[in-house]
C-alpha atoms as a PDB file:
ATOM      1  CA  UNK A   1      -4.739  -0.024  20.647  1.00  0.00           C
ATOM      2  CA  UNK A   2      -3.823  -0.841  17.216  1.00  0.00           C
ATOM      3  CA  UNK A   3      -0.330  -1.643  16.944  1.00  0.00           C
ATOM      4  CA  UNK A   4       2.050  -2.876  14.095  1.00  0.00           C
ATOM      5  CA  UNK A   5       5.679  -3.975  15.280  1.00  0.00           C
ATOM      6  CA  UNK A   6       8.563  -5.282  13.666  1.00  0.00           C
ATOM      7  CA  UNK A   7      11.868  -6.747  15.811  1.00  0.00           C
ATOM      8  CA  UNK A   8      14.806  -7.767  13.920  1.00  0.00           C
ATOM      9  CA  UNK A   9      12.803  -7.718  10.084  1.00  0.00           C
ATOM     10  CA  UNK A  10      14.316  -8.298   6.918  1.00  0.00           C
ATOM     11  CA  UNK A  11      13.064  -8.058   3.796  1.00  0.00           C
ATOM     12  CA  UNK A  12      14.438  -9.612   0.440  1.00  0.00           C
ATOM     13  CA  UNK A  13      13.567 -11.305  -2.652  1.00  0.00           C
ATOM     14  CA  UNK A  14      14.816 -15.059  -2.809  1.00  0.00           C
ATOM     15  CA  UNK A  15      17.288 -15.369  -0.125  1.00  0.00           C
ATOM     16  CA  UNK A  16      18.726 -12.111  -1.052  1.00  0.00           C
ATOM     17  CA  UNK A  17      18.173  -9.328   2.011  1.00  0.00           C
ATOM     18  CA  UNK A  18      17.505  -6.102   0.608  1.00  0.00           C
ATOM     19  CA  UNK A  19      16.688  -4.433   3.619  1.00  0.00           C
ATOM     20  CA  UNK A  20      16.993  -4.909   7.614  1.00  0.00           C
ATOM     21  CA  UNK A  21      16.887  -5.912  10.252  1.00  0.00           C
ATOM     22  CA  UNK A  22      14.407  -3.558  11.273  1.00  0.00           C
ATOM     23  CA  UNK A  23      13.060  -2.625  14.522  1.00  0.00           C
ATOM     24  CA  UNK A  24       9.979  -0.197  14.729  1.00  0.00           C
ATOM     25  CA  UNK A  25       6.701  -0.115  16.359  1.00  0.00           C
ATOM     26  CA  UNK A  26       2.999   1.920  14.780  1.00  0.00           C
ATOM     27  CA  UNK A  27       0.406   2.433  16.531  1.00  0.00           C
ATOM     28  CA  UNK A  28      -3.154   3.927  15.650  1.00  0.00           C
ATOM     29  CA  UNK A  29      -3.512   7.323  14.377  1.00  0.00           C
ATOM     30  CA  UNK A  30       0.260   7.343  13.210  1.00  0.00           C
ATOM     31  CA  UNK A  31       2.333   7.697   9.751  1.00  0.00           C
ATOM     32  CA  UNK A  32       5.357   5.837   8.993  1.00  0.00           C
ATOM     33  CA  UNK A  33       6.685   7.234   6.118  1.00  0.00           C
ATOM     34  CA  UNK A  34       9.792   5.050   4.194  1.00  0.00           C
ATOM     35  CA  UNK A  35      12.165   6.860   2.322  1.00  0.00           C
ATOM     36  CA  UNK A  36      15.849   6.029   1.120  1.00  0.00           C
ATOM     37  CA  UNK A  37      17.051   5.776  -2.637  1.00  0.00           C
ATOM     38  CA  UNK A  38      16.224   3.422  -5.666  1.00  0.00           C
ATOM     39  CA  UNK A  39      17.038   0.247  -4.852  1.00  0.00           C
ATOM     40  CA  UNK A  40      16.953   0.525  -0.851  1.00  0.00           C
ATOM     41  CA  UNK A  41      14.061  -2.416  -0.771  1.00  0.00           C
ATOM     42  CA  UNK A  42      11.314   0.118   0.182  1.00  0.00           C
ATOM     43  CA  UNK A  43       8.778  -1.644  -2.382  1.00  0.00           C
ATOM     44  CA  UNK A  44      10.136  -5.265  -0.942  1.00  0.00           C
ATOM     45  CA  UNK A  45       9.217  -3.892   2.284  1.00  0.00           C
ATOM     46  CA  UNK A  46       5.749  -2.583   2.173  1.00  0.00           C
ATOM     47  CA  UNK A  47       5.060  -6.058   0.259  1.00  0.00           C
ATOM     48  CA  UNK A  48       6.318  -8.044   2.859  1.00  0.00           C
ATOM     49  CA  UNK A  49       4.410  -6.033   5.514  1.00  0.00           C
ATOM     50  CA  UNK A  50       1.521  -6.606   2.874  1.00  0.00           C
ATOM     51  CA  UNK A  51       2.030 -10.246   2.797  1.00  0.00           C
ATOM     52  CA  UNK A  52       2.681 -10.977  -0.678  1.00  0.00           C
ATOM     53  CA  UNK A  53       6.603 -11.581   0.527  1.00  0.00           C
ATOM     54  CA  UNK A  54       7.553 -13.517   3.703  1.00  0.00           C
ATOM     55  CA  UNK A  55       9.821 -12.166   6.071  1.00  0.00           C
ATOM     56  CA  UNK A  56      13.768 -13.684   5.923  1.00  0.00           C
ATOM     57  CA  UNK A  57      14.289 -12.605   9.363  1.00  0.00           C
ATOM     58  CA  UNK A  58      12.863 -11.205  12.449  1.00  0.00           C
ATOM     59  CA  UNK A  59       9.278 -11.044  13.358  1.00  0.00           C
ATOM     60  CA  UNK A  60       6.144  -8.877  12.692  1.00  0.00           C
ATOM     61  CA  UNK A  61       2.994  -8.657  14.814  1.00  0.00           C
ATOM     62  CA  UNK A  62      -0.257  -7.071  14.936  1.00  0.00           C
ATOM     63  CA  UNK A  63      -2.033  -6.401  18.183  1.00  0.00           C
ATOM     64  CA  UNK A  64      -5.505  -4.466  18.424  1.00  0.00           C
ATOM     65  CA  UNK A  65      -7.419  -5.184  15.546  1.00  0.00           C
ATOM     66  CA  UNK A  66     -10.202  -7.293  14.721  1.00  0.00           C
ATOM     67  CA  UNK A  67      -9.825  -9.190  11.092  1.00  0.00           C
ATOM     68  CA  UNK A  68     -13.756  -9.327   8.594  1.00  0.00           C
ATOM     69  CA  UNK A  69     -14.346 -12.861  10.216  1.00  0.00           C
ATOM     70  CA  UNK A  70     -14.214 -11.147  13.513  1.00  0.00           C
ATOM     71  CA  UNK A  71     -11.304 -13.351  15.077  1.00  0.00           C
ATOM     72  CA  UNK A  72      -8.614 -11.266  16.437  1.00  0.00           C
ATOM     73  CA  UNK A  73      -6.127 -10.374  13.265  1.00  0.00           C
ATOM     74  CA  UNK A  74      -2.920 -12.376  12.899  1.00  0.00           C
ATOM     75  CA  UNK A  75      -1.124 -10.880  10.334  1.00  0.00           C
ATOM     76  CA  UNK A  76      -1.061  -7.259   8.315  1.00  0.00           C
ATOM     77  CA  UNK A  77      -2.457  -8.074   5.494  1.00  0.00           C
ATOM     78  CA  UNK A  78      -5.900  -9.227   7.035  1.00  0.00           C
ATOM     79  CA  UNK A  79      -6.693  -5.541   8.007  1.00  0.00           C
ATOM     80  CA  UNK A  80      -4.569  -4.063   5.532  1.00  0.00           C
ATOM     81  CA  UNK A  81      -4.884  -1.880   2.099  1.00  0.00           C
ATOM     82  CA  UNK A  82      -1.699  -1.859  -0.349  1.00  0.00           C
ATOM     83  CA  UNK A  83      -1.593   0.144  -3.156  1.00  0.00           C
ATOM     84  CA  UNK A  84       1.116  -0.923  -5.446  1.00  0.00           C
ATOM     85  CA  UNK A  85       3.052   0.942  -8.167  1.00  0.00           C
ATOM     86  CA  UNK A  86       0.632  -0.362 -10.714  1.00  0.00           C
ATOM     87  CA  UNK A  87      -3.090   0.614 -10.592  1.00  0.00           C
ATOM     88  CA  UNK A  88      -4.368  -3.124 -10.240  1.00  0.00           C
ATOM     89  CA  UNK A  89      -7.268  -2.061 -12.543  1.00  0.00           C
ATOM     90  CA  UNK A  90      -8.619  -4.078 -15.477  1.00  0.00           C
ATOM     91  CA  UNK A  91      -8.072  -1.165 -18.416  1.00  0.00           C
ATOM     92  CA  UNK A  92     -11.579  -2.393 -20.334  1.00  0.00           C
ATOM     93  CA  UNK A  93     -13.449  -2.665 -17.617  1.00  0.00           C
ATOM     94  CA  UNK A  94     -15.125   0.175 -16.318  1.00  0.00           C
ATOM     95  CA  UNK A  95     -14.149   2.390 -13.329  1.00  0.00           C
ATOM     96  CA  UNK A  96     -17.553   1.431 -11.155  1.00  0.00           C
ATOM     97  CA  UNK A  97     -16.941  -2.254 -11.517  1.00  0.00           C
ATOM     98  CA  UNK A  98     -13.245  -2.366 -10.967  1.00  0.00           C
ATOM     99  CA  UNK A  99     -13.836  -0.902  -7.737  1.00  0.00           C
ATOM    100  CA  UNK A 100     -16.938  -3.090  -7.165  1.00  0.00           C
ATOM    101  CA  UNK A 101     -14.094  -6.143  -7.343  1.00  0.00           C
ATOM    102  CA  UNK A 102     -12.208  -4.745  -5.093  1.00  0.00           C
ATOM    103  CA  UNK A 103     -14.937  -4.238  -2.601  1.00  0.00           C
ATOM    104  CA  UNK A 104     -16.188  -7.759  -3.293  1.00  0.00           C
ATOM    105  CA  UNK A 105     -12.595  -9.417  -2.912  1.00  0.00           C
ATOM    106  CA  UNK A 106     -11.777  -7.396   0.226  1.00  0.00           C
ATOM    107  CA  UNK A 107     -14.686  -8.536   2.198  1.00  0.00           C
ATOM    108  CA  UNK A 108     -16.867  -5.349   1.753  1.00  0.00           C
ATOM    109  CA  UNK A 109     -18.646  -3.568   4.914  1.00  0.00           C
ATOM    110  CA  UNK A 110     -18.018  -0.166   5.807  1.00  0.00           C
ATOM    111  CA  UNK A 111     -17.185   1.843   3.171  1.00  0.00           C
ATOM    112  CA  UNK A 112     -18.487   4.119   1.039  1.00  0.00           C
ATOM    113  CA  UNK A 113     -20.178   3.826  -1.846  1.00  0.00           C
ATOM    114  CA  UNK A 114     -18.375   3.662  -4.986  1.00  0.00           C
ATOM    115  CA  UNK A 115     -19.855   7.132  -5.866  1.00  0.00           C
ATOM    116  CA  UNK A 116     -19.103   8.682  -3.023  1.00  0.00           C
ATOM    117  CA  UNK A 117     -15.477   7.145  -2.899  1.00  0.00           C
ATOM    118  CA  UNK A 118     -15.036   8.918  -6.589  1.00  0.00           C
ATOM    119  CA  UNK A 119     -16.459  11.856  -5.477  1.00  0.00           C
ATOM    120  CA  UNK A 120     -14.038  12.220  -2.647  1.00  0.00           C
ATOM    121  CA  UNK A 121     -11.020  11.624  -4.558  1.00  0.00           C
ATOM    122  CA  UNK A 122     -12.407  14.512  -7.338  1.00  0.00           C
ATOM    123  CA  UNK A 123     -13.908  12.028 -10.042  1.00  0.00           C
ATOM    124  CA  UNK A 124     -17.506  12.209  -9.620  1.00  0.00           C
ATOM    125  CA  UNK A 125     -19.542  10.800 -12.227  1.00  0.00           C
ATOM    126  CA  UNK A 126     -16.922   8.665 -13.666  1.00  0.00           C
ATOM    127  CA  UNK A 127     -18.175   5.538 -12.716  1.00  0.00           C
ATOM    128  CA  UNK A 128     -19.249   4.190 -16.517  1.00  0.00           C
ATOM    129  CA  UNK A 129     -16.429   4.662 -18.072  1.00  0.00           C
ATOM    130  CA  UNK A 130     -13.684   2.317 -19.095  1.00  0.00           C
ATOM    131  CA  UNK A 131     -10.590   2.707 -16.891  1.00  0.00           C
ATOM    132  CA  UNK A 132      -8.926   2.732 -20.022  1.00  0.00           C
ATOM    133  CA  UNK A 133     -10.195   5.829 -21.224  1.00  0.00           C
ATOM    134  CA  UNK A 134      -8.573   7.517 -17.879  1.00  0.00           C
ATOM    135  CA  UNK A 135      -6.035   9.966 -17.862  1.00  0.00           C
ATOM    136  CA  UNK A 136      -2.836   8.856 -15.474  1.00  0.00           C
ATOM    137  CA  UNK A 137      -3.578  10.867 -13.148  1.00  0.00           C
ATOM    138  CA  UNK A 138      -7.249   9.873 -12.754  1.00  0.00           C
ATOM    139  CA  UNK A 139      -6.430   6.312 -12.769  1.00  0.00           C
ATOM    140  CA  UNK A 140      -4.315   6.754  -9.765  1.00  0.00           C
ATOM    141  CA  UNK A 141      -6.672   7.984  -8.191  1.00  0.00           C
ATOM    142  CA  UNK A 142      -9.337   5.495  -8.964  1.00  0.00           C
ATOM    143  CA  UNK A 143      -7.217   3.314  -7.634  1.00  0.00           C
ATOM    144  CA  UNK A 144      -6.890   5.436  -4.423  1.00  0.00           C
ATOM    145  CA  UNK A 145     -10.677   5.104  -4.221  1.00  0.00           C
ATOM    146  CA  UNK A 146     -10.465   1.603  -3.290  1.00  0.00           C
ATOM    147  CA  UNK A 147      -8.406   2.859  -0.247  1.00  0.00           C
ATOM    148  CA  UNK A 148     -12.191   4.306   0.581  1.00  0.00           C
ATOM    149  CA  UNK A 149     -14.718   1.401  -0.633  1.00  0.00           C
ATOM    150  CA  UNK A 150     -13.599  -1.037   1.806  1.00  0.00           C
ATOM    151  CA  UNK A 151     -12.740   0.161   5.174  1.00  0.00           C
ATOM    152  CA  UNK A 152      -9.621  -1.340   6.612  1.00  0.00           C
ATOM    153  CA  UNK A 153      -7.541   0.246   9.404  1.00  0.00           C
ATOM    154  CA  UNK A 154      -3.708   0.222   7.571  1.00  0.00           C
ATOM    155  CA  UNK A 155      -3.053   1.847   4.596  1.00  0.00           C
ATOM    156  CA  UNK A 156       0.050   0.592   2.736  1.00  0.00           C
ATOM    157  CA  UNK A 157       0.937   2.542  -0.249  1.00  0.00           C
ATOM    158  CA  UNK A 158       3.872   3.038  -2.437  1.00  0.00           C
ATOM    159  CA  UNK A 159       4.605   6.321  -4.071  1.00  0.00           C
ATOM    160  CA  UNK A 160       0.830   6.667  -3.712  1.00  0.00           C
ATOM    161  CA  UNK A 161       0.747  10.431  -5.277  1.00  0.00           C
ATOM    162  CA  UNK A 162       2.541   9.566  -8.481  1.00  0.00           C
ATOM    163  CA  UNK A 163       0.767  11.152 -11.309  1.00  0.00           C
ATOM    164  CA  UNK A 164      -0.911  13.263  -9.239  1.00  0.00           C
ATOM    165  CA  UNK A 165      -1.592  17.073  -9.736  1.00  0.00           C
ATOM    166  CA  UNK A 166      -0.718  19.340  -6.620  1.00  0.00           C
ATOM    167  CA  UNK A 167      -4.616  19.560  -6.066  1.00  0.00           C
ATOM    168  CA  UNK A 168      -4.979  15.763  -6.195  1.00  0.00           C
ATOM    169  CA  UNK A 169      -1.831  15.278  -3.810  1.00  0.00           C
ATOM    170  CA  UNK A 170      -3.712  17.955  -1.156  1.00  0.00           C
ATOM    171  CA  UNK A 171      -6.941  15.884  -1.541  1.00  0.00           C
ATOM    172  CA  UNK A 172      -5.391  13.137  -0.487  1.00  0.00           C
ATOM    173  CA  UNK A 173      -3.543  14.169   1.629  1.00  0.00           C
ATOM    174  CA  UNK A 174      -6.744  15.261   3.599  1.00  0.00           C
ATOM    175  CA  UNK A 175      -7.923  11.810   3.135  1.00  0.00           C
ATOM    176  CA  UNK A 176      -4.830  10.629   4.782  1.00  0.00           C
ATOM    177  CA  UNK A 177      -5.124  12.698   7.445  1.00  0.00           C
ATOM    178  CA  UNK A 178      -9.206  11.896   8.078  1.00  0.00           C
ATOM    179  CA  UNK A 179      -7.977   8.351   7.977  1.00  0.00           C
ATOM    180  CA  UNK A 180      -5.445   8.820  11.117  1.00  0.00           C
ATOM    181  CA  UNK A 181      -7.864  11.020  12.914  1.00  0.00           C
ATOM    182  CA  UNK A 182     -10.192   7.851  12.960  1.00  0.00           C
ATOM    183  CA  UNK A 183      -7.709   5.701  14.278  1.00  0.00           C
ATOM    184  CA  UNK A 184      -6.146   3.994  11.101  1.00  0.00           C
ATOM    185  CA  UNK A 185      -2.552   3.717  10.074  1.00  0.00           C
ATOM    186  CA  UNK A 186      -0.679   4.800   7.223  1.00  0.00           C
ATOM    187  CA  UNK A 187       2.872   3.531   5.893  1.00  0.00           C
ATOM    188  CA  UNK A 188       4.046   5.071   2.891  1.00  0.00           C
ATOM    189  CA  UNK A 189       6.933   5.124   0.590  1.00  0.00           C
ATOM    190  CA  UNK A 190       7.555   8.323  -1.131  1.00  0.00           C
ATOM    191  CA  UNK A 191      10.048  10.156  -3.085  1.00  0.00           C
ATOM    192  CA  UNK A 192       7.789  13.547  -2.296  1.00  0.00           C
ATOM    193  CA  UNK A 193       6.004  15.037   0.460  1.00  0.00           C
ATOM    194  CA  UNK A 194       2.463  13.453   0.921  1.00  0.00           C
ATOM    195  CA  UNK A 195       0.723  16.414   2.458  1.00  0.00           C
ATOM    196  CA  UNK A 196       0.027  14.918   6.355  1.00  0.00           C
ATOM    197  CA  UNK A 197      -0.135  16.562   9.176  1.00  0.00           C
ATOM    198  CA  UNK A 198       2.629  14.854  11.273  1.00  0.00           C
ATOM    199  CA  UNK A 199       4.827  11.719  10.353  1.00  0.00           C
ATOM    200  CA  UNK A 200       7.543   9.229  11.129  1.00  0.00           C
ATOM    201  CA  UNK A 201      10.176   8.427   8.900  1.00  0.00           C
ATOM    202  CA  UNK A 202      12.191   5.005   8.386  1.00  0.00           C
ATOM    203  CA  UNK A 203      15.261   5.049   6.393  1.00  0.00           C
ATOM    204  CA  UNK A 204      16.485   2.548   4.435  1.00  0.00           C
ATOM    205  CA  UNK A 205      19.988   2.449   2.910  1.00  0.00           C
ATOM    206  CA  UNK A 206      20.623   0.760  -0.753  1.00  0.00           C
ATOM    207  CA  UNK A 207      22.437  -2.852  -0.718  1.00  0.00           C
ATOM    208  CA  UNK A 208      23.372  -4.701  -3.826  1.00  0.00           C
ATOM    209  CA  UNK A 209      21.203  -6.818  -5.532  1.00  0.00           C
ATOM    210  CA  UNK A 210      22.067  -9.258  -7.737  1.00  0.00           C
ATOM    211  CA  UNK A 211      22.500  -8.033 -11.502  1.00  0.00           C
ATOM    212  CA  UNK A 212      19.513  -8.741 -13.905  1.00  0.00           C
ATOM    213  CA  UNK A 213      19.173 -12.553 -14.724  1.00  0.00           C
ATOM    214  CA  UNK A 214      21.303 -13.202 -11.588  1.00  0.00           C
ATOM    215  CA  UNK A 215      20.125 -16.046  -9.411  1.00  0.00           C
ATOM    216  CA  UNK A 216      20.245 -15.458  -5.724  1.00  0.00           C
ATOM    217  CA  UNK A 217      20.002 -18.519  -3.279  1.00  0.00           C
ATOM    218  CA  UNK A 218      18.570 -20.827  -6.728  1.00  0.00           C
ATOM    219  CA  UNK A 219      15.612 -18.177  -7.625  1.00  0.00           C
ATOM    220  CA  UNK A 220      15.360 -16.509 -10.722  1.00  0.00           C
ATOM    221  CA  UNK A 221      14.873 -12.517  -9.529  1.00  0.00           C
ATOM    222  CA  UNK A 222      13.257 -11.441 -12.867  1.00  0.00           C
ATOM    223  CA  UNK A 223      10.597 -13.990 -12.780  1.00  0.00           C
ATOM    224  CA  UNK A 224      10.111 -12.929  -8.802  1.00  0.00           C
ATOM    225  CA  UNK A 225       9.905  -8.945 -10.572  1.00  0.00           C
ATOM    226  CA  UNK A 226       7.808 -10.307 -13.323  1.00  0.00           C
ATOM    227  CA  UNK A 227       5.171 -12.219 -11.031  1.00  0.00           C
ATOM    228  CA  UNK A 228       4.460  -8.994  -9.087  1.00  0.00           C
ATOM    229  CA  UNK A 229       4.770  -6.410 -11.405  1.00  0.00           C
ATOM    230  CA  UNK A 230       0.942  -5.902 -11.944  1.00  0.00           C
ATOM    231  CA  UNK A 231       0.882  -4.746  -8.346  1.00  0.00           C
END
């Protein structure tokens, strides 16, 4: 079975902890939804567990799953989705080939189509047109479609209905739910109920960070903000 774990994880930027340590354990077909106030680290988390941040303490392993090269998967991140705060889109390039990118750079395979991935998240026929010419809310959820174009069993989002009518948020919500029924994994943080049918929750409580411009064990935390801000 598809399992996630985490004993003793924390999470920080630089040498600064933000978050942990953390003990918790997902398996297939279950939610983990990660709430707490601004500044608690929930974004630092769900990048760690992405892999774009390492891990200051503790460790994190996935059993279960099978990575595109089909060797057993190591980490997260090789069977994972993460949709950031930021779109990740290229705003003058069009909505069919941003998500053709993403299909491409993900390793492709069993998906849908990029039609049918619009389609599903209520923008059919959209494909041609600039990202740019978008409305918020229909560029969050083009990039929600990429969640569909590339299958991958964990789903890592953060605040993944922002923008979103209440019509879009059920939608996805139904997506979400589909998704678990098959056996995938979702981890969310969320400042707003995201519509599934059962979850978990993990807390995390705020810590201080160091002001802005502050350096924290000799790295600069705006240019560690900076660098992942198109996320």
């Amino acid at each position: 079975m598809l399992t996630i774990a985490a004993a003793g994880l924390a999470v920080g930027r630089g040498r600064e902890t933000v978050a942990g340590p953390l003990d918790f354990a997902v398996h297939a077909g279950e939610a983990l939804v990660v709430t707490g106030p601004n500044g608690a680290g929930k974004s630092t988390f769900l990048r760690t567990l992405a892999g774009l941040l390492r891990p200051l303490a503790g460790h994190l392993a996935v059993t279960g799953a099978t990575a595109a090269d089909g060797e057993p998967a190591r980490t997260v991140a090789e069977i994972a989705h993460y949709v950031g705060h930021r779109n990740a889109m290229k705003p003058g390039v069009s909505v069919g080939d941003n998500l053709s990118f993403w299909r491409d750079y993900l390793g492709g395979g069993g998906g849908r189509s990029i039609e049918a991935a619009l389609a599903a998240v209520g923008l059919p026929d959209l494909a041609h047109l600039p990202f740019s010419y978008l409305s918020a809310g229909q560029q969050r959820r083009t990039s929600l479609a990429r969640l569909l174009v590339v299958e991958r069993p964990v789903w890592i989002l953060d605040e993944p209905t922002s923008a979103l009518d209440a019509a879009s948020q059920e939608r996805f919500g139904t997506l979400m739910d589909a998704h678990l029924a098959d056996g995938g994994i979702v981890i969310a943080a969320t400042h707003q109920p995201l519509g599934m049918a059962a979850v978990r929750e993990l807390r995390l409580e705020s810590r201080r960070l160091p002001a802005a411009g502050e350096r924290s064990g000799g790295v600069d935390e705006a240019a560690i903000a900076a660098a992942e801000g198109w996320l």
